[in-house]
N, C-alpha and C. Protein backbone atom coordinates (compact mmCIF):
# COMPACT_ATOMS: atom_id res chain seq x y z
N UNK A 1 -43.14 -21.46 4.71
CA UNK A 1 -41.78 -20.96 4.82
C UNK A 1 -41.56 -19.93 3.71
N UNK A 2 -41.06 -18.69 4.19
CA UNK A 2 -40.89 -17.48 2.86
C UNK A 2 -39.90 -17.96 2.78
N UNK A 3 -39.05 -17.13 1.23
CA UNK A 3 -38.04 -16.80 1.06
C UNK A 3 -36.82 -16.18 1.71
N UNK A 4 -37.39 -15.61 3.20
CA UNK A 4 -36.96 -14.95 4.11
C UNK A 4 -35.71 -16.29 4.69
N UNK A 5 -36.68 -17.46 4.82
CA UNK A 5 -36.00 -18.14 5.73
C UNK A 5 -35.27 -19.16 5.00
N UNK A 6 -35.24 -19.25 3.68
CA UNK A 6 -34.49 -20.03 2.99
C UNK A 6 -32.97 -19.15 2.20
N UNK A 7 -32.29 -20.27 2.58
CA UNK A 7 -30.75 -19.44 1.82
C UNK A 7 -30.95 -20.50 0.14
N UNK A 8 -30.33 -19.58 -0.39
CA UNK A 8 -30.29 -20.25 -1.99
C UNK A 8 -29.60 -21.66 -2.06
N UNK A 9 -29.78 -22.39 -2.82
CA UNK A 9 -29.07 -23.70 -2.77
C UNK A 9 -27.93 -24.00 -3.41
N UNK A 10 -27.23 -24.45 -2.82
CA UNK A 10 -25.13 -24.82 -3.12
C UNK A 10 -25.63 -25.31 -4.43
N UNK A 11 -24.15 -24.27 -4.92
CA UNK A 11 -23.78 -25.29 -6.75
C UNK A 11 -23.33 -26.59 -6.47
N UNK A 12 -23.52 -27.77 -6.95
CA UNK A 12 -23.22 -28.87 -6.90
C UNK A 12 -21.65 -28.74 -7.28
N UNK A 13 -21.63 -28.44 -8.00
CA UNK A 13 -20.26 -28.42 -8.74
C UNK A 13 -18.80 -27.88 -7.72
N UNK A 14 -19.55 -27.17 -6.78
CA UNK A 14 -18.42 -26.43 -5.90
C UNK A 14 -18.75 -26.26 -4.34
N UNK A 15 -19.56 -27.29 -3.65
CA UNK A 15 -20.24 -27.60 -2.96
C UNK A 15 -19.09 -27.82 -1.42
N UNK A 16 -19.33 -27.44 -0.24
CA UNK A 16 -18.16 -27.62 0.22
C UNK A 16 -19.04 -28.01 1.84
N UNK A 17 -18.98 -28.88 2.56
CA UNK A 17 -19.93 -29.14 4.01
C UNK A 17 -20.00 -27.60 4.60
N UNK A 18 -18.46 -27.39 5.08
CA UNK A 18 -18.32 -26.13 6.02
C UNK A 18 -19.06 -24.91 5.07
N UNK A 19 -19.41 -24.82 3.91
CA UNK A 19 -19.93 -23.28 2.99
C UNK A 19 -20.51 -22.44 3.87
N UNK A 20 -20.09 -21.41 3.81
CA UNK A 20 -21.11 -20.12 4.31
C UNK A 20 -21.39 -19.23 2.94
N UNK A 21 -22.29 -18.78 3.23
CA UNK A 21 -23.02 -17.61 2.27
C UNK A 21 -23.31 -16.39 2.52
N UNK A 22 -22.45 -15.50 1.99
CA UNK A 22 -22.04 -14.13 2.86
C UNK A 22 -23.28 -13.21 1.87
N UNK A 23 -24.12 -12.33 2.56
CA UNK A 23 -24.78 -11.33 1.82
C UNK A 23 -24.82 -10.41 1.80
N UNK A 24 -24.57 -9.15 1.11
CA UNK A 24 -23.83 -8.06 1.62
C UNK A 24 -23.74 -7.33 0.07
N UNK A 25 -23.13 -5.95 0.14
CA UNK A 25 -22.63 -5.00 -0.76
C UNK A 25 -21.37 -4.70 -1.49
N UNK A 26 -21.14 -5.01 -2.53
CA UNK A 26 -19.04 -5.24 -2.47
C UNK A 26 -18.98 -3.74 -2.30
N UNK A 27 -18.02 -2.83 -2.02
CA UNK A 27 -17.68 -1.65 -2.29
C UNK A 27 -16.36 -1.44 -3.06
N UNK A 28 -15.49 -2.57 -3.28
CA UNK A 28 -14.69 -1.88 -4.07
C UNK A 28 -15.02 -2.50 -5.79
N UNK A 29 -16.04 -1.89 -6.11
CA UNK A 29 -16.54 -1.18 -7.50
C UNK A 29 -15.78 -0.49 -8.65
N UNK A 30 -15.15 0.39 -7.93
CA UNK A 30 -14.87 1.81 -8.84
C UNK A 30 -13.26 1.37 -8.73
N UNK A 31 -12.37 1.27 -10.22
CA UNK A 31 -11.19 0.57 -9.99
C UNK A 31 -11.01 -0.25 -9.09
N UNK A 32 -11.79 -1.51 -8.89
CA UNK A 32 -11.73 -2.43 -8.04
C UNK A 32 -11.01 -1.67 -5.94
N UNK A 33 -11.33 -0.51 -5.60
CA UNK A 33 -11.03 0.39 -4.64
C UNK A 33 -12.38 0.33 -4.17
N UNK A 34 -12.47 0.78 -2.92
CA UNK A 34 -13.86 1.37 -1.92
C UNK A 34 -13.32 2.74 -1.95
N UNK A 35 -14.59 3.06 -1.87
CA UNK A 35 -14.25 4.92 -1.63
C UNK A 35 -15.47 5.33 -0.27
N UNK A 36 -14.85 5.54 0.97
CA UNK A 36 -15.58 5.77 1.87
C UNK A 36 -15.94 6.89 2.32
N UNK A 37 -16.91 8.03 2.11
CA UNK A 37 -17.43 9.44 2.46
C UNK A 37 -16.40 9.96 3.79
N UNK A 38 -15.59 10.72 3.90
CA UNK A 38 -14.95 11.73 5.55
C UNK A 38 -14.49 12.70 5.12
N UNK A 39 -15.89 13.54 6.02
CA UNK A 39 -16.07 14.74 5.61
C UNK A 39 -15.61 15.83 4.06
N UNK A 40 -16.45 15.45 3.74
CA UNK A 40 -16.41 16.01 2.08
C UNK A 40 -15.93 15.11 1.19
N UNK A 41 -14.65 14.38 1.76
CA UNK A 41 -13.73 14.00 1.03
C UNK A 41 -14.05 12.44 0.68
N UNK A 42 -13.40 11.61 0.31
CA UNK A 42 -13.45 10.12 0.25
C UNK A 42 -12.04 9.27 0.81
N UNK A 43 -12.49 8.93 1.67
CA UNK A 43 -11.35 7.56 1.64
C UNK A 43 -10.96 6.17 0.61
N UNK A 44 -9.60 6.17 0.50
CA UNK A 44 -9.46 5.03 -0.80
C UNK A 44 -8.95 4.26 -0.06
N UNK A 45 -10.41 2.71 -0.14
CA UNK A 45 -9.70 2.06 0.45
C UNK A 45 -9.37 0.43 -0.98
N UNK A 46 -8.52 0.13 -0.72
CA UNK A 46 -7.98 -1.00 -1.98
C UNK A 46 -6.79 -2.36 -1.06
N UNK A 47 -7.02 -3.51 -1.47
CA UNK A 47 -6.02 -4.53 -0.93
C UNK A 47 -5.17 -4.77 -2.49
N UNK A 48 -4.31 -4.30 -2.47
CA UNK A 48 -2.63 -4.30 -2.99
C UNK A 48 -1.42 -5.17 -2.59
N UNK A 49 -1.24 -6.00 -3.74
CA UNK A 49 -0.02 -6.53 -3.05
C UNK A 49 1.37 -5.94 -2.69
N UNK A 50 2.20 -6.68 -2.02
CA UNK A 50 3.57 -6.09 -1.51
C UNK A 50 4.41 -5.18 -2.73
N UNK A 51 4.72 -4.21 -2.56
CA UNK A 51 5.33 -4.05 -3.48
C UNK A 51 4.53 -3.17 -4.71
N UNK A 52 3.17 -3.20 -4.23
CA UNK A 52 2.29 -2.37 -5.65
C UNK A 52 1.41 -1.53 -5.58
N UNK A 53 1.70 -0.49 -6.40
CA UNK A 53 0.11 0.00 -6.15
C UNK A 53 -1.15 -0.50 -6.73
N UNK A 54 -1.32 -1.17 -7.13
CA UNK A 54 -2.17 -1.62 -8.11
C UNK A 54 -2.86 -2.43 -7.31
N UNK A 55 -4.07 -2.19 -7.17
CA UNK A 55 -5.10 -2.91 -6.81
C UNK A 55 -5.52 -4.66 -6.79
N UNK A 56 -5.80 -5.34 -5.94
CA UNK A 56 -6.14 -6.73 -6.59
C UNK A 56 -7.82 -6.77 -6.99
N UNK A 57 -7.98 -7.39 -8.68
CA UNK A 57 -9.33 -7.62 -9.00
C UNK A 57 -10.14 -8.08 -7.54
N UNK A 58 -11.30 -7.69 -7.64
CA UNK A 58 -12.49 -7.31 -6.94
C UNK A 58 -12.72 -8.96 -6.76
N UNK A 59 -12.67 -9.96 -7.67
CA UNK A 59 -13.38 -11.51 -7.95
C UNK A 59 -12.57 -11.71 -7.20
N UNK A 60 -11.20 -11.85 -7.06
CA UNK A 60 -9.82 -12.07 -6.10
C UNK A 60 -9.89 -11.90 -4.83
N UNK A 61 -10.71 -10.66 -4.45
CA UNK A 61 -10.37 -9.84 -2.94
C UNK A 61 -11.44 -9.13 -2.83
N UNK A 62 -12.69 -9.41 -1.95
CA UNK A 62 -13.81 -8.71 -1.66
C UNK A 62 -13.72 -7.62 -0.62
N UNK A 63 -14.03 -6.47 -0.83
CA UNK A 63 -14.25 -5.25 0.32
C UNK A 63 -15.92 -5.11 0.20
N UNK A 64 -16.48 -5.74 1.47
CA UNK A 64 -18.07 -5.41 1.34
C UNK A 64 -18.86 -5.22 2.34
N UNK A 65 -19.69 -4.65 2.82
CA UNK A 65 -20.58 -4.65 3.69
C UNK A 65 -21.44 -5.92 3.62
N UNK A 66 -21.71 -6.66 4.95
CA UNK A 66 -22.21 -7.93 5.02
C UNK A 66 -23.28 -7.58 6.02
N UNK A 67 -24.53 -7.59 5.03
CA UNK A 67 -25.96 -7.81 6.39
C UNK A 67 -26.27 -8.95 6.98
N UNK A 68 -25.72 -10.11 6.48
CA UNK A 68 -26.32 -11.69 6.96
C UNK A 68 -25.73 -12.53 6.09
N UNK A 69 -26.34 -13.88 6.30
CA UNK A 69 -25.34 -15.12 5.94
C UNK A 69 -26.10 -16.48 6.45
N UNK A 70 -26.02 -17.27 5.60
CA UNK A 70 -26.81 -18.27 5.41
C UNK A 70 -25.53 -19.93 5.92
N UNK A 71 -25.91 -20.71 6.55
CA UNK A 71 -24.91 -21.56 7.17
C UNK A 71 -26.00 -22.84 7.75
N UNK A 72 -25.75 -24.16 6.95
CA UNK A 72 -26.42 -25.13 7.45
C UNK A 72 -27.71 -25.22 6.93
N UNK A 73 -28.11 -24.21 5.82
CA UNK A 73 -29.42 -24.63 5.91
C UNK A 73 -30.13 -23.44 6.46
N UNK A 74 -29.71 -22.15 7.47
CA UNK A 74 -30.76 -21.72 7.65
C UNK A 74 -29.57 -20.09 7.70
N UNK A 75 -30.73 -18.84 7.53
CA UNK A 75 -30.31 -17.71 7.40
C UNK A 75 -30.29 -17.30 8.93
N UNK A 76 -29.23 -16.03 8.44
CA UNK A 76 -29.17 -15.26 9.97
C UNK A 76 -28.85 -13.91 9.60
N UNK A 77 -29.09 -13.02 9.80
CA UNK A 77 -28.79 -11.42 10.28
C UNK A 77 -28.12 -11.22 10.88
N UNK A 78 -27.27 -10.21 10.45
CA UNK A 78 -26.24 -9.54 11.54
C UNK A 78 -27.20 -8.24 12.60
N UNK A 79 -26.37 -8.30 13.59
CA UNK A 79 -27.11 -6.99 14.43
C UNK A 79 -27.16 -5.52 13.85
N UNK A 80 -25.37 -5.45 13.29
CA UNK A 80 -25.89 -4.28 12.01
C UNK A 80 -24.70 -4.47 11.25
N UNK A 81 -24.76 -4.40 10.06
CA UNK A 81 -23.92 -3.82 8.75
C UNK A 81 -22.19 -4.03 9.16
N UNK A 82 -21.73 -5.22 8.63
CA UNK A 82 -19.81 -5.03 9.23
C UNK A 82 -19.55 -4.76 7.97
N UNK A 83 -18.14 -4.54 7.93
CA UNK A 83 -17.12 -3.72 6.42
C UNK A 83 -16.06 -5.15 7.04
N UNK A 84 -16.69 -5.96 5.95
CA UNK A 84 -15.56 -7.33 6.13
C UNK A 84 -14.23 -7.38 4.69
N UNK A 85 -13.28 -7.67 4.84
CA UNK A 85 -12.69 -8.23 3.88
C UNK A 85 -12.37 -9.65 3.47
N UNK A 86 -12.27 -9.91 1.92
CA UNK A 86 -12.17 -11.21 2.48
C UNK A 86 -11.92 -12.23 1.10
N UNK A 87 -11.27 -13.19 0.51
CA UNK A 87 -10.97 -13.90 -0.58
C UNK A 87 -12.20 -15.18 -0.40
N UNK A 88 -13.22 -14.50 -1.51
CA UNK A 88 -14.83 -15.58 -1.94
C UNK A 88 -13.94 -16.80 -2.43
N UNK A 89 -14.52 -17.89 -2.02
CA UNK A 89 -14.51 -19.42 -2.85
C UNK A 89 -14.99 -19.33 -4.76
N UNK A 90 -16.14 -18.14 -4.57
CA UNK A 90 -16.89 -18.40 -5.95
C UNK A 90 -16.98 -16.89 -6.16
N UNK A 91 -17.12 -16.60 -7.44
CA UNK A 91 -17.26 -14.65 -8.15
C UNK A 91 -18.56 -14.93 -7.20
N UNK A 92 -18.54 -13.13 -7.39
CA UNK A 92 -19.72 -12.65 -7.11
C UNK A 92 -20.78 -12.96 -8.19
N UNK A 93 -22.18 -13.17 -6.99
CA UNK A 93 -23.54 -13.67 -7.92
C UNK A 93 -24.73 -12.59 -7.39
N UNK A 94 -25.28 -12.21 -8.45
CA UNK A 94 -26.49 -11.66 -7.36
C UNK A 94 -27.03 -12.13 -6.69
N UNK A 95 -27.68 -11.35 -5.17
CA UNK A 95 -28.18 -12.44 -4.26
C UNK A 95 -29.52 -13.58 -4.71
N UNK A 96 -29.56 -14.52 -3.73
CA UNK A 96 -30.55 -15.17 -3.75
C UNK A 96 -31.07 -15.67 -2.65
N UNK A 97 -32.50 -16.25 -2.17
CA UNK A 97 -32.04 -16.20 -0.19
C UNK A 97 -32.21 -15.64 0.60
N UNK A 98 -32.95 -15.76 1.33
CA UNK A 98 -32.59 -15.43 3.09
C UNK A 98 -33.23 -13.85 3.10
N UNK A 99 -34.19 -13.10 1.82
CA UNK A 99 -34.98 -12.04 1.82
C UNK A 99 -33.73 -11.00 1.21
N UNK A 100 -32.81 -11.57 0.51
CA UNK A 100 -31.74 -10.65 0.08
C UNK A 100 -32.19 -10.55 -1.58
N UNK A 101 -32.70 -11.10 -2.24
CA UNK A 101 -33.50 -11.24 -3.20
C UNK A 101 -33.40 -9.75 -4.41
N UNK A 102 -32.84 -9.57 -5.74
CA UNK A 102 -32.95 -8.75 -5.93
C UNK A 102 -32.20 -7.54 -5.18
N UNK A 103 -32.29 -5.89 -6.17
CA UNK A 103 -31.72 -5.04 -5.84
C UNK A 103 -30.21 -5.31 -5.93
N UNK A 104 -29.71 -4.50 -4.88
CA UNK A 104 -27.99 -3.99 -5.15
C UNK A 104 -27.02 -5.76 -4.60
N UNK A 105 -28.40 -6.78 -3.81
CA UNK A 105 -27.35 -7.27 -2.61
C UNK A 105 -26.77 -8.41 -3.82
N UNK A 106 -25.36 -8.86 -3.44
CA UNK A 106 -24.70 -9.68 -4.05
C UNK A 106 -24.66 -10.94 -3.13
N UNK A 107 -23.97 -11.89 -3.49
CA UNK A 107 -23.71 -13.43 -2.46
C UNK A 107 -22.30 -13.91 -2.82
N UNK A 108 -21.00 -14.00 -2.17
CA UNK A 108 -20.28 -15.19 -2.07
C UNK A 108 -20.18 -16.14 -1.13
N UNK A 109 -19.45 -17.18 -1.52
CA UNK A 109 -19.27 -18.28 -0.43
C UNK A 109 -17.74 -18.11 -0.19
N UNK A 110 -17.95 -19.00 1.07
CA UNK A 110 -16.36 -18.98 1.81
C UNK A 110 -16.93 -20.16 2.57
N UNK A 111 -15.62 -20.57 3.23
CA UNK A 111 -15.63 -22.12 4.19
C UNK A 111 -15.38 -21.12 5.45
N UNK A 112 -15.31 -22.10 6.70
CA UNK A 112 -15.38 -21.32 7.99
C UNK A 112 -14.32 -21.56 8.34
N UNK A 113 -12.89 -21.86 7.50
CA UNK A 113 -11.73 -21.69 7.72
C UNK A 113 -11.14 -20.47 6.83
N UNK A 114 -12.04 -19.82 5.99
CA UNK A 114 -11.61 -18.03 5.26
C UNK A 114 -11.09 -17.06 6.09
N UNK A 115 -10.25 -16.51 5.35
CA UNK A 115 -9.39 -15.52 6.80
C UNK A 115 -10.36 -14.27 6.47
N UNK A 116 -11.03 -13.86 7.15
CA UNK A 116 -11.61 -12.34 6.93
C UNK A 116 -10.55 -11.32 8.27
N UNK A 117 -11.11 -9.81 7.34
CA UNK A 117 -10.74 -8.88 8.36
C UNK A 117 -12.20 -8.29 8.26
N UNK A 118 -12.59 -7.32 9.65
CA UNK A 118 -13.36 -6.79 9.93
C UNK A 118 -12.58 -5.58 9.91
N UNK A 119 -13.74 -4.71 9.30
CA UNK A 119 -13.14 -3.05 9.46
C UNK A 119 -13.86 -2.54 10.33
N UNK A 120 -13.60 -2.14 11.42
CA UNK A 120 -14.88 -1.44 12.32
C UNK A 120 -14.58 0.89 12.40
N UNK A 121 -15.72 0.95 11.90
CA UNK A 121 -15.62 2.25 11.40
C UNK A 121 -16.34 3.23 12.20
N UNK A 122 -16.05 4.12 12.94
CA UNK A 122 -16.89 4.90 13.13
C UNK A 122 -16.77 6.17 12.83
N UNK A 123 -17.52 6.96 12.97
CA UNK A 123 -17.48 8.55 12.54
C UNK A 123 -18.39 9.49 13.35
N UNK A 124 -17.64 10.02 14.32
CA UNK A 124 -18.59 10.85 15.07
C UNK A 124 -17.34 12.31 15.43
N UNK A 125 -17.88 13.34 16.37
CA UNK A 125 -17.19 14.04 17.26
C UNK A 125 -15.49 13.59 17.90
N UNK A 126 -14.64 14.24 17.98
CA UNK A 126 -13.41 14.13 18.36
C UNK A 126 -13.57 13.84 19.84
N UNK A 127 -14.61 14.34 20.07
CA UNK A 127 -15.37 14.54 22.06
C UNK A 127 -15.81 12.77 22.19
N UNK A 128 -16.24 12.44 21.45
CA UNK A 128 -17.29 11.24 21.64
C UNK A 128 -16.39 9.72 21.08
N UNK A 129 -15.63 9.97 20.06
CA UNK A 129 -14.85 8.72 20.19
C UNK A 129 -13.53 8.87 20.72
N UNK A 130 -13.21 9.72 21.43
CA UNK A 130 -11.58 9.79 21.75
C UNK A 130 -12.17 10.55 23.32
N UNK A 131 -12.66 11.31 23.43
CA UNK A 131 -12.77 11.93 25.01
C UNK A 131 -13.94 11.06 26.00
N UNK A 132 -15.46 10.63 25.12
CA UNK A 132 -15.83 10.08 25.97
C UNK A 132 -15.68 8.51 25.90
N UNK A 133 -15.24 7.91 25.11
CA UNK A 133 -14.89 6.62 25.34
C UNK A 133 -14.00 6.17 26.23
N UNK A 134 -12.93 6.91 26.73
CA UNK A 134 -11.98 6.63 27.70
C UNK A 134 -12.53 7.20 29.03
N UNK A 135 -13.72 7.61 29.12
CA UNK A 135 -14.23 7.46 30.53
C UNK A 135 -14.24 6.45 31.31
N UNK A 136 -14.48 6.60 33.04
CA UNK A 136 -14.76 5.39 33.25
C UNK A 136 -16.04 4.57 33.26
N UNK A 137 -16.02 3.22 33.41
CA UNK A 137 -17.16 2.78 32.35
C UNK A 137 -17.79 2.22 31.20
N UNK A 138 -16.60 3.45 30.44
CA UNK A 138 -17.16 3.22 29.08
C UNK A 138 -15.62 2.26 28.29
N UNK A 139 -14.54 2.28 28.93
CA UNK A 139 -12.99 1.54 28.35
C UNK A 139 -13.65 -0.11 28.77
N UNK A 140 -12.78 -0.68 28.09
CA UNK A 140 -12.65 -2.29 28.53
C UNK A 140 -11.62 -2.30 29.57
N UNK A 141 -12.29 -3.21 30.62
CA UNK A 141 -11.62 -3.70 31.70
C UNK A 141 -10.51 -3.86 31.83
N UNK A 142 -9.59 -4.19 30.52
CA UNK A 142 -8.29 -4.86 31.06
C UNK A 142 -7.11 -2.84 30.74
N UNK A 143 -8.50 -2.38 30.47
CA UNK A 143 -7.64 -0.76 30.34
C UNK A 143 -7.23 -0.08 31.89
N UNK A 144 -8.08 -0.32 32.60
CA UNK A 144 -7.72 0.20 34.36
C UNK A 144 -6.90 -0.56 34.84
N UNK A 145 -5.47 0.08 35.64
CA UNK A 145 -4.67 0.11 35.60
C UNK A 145 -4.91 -0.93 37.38
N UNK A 146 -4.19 -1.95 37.67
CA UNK A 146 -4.34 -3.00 38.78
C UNK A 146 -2.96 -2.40 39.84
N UNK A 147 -3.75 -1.45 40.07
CA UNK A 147 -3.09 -1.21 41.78
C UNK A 147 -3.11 -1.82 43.21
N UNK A 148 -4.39 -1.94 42.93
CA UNK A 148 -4.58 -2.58 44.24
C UNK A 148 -4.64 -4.26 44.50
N UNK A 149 -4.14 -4.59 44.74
CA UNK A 149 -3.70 -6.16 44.76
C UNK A 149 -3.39 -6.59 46.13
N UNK A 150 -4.21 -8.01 46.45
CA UNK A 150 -4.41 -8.55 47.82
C UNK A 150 -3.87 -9.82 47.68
N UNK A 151 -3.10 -10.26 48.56
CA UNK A 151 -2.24 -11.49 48.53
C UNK A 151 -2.13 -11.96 50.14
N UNK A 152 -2.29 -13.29 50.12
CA UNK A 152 -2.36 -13.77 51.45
C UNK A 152 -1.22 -14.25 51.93
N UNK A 153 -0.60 -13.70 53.06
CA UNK A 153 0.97 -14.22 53.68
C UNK A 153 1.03 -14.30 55.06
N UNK A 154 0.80 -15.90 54.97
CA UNK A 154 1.08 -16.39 56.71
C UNK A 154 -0.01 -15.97 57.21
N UNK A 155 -1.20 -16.01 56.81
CA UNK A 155 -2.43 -15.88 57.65
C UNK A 155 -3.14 -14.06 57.43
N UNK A 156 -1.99 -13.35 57.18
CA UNK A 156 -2.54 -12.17 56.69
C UNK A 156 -2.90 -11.56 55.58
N UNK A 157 -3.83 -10.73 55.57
CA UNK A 157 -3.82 -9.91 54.04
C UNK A 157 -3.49 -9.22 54.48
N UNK A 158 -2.65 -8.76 53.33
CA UNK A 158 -1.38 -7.49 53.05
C UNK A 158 -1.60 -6.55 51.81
N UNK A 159 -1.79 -5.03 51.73
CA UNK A 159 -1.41 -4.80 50.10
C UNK A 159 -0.33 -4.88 49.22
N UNK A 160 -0.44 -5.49 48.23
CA UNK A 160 0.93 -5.43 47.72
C UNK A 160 1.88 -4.28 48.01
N UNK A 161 1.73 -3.58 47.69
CA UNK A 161 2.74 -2.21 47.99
C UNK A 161 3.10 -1.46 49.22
N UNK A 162 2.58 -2.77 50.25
CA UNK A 162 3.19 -2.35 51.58
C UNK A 162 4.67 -3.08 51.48
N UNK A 163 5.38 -3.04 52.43
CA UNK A 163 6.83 -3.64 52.53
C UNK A 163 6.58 -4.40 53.99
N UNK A 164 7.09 -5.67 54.21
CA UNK A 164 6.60 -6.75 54.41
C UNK A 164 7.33 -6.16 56.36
């Protein structure tokens, strides 16, 4: 068994059944903020409470890219890279685990009752996420519009929008 397939082992001290073990990149670093590359420029992204500008410490409120996560005993991979947010059980530790080992990757824990948000980001052409995504095809189902509707009355089918 490598290191690949083992996740690091729970602090005793703060040990919780439900634990997950998130592995991933924090990004808000720089004044506890993410700063995300569009076009030339940077996006600031920061979780602030009501009322403030002021940033909440980074140990408080994680902004990070998450490659995988360790649960039960055994590791798993994501399909690719999410931008999760999210309040850790424990500070950030460097990783350990599951082939995250070393380098930039960090580890917190959370229970599987942690409220995360997912940021889902993309960056392409004005054509390609706004013109060809609303093709047909390519929208989710509940986006096409239900005209045609069949209802059975007294032995017949009827279209709705006939008059009886």
């Amino acid at each position: 068994m490598s290191n690949e397939d083992v996740p690091a082992a729970p602090n005793p001290k703060s040990y919780s059944a439900d634990q997950i073990t998130i592995f991933g990149v924090a990004l808000n670093i720089e004044k506890n903020a993410a700063y995300l590359p569009l076009e030339g420029n940077r996006l600031k992204l920061a979780v602030v409470p009501f009322g403030s500008d002021t940033p909440i410490d980074r140990k408080r409120m994680v902004i990070a890219v998450v490659y995988g996560y360790a649960f039960e005993g055994h590791c798993y991979r994501l399909d690719q890279p999410k931008l999760f947010v999210f309040e850790p059980r424990t500070t950030e530790l460097p990783a350990v685990g599951c082939g995250f080992d070393g380098g930039e990757y960090a580890m917190w824990q959370i229970t599987k009752k942690t409220r995360m948000l997912e940021l889902a980001t993309s960056v392409d052409l004005a054509e390609e996420l706004v013109l060809n995504a609303s093709l047909p095809g390519n929208r989710s189902p509940n986006t096409y519009g239900n005209r045609f509707q069949l209802a059975h009355r007294g032995g017949k089918l009827y279209r709705g929008s006939v008059s009886d």
